[in-house]
N, C-alpha and C. Protein backbone atom coordinates (compact mmCIF):
# COMPACT_ATOMS: atom_id res chain seq x y z
N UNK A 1 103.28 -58.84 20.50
CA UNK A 1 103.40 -58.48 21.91
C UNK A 1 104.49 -59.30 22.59
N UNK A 2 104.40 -60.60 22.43
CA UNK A 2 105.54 -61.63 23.09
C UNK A 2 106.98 -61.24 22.02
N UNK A 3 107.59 -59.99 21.51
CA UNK A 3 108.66 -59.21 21.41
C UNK A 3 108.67 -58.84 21.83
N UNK A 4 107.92 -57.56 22.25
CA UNK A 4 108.04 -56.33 22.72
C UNK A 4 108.37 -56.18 24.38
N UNK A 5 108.47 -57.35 24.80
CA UNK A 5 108.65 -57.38 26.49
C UNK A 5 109.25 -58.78 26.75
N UNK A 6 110.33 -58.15 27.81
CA UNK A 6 111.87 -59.86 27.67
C UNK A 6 110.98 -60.66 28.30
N UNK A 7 109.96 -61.11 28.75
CA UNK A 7 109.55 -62.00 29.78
C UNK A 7 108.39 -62.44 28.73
N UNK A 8 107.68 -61.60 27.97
CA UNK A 8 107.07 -62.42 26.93
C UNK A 8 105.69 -62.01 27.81
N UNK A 9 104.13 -62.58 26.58
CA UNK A 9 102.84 -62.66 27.23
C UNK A 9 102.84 -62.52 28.48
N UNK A 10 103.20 -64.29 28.93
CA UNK A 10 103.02 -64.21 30.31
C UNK A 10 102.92 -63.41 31.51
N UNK A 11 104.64 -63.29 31.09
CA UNK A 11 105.71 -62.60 32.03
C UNK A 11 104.56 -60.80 32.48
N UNK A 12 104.14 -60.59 31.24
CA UNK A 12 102.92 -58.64 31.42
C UNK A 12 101.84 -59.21 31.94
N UNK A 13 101.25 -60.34 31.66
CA UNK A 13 100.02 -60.91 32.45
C UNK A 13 100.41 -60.77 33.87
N UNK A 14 101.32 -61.56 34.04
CA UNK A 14 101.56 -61.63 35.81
C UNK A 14 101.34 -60.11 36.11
N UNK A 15 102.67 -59.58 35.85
CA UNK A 15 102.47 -58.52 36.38
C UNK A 15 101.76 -57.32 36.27
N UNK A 16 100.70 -57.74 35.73
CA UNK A 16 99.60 -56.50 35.02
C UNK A 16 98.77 -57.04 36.35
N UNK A 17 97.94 -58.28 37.04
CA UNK A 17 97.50 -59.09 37.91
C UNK A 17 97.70 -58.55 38.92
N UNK A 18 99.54 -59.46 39.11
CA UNK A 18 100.12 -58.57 40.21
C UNK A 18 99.46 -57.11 41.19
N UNK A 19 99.47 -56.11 40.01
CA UNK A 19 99.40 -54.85 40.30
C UNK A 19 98.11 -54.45 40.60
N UNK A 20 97.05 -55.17 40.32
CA UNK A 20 96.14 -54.53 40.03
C UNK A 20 95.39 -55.69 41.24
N UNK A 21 96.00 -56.37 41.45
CA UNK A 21 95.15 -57.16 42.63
C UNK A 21 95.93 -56.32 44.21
N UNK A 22 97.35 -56.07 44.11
CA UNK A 22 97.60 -55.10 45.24
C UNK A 22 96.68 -53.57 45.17
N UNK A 23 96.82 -53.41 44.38
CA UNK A 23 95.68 -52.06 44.25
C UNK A 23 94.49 -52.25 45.03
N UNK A 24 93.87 -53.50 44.29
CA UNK A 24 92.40 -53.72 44.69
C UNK A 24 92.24 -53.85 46.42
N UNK A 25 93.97 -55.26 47.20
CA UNK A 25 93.90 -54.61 48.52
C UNK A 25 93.90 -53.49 49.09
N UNK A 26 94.88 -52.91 48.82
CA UNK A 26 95.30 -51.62 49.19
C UNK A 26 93.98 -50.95 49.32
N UNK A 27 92.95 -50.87 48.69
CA UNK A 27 91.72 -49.77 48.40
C UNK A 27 90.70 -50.49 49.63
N UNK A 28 90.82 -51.47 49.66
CA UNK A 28 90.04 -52.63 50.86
C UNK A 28 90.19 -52.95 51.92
N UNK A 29 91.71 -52.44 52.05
CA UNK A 29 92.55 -53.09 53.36
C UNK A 29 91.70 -52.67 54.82
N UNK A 30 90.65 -51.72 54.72
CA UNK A 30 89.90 -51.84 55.94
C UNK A 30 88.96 -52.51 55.85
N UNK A 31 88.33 -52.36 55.01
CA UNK A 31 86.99 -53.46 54.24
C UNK A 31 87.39 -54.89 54.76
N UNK A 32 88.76 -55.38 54.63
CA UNK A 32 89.37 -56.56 54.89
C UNK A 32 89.68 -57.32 55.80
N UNK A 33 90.06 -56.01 56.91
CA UNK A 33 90.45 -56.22 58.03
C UNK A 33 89.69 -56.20 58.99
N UNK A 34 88.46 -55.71 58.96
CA UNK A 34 87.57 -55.42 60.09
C UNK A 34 86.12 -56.77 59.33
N UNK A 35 86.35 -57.44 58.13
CA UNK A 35 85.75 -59.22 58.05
C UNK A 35 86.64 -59.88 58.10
N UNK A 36 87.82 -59.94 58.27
CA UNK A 36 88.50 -60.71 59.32
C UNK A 36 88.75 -60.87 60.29
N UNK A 37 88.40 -59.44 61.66
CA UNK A 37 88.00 -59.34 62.86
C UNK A 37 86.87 -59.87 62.96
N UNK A 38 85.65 -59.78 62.64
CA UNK A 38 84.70 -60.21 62.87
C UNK A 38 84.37 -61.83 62.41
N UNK A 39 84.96 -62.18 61.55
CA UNK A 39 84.73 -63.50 61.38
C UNK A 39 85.36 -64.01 62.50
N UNK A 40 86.51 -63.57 62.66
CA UNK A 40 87.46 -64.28 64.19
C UNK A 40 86.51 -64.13 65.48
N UNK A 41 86.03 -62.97 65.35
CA UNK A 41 84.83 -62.73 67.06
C UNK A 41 84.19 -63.89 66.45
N UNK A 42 83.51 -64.45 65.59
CA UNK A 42 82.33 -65.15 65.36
C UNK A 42 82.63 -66.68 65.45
N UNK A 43 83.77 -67.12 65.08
CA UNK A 43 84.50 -68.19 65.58
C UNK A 43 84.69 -68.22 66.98
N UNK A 44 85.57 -67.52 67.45
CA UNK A 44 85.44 -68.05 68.64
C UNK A 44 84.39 -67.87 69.86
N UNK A 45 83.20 -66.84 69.30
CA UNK A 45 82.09 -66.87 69.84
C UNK A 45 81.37 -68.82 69.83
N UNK A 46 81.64 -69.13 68.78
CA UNK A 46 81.18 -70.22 68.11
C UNK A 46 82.17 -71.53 69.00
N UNK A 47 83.15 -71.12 69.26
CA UNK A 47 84.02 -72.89 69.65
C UNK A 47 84.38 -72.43 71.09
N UNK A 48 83.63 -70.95 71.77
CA UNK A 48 84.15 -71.48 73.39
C UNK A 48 82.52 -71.92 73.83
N UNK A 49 81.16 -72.24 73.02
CA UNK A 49 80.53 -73.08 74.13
C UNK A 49 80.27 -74.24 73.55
């Protein structure tokens, strides 16, 4: 396998990772964004009293 690709093992690890962890946002990105709104309401619910 470390022939068959100029960057070697590694180099397909990364970017096999890479790809597949943008995927995984991409499929979440509301899932993501609306517990990161809410954790933010819950903070600063939390540090204005």
């Amino acid at each position: 396998m470390r022939d068959l690709v100029p960057g070697g093992y590694l180099f397909t690890h990364a970017v096999f990772w890479t790809v597949i962890a943008m995927v995984a946002v991409g499929t979440n990105a509301v899932a993501i964004m609306l517990t990161i709104g809410l954790g933010l309401l819950v903070f600063e619910t939390a540090t204005r009293n």
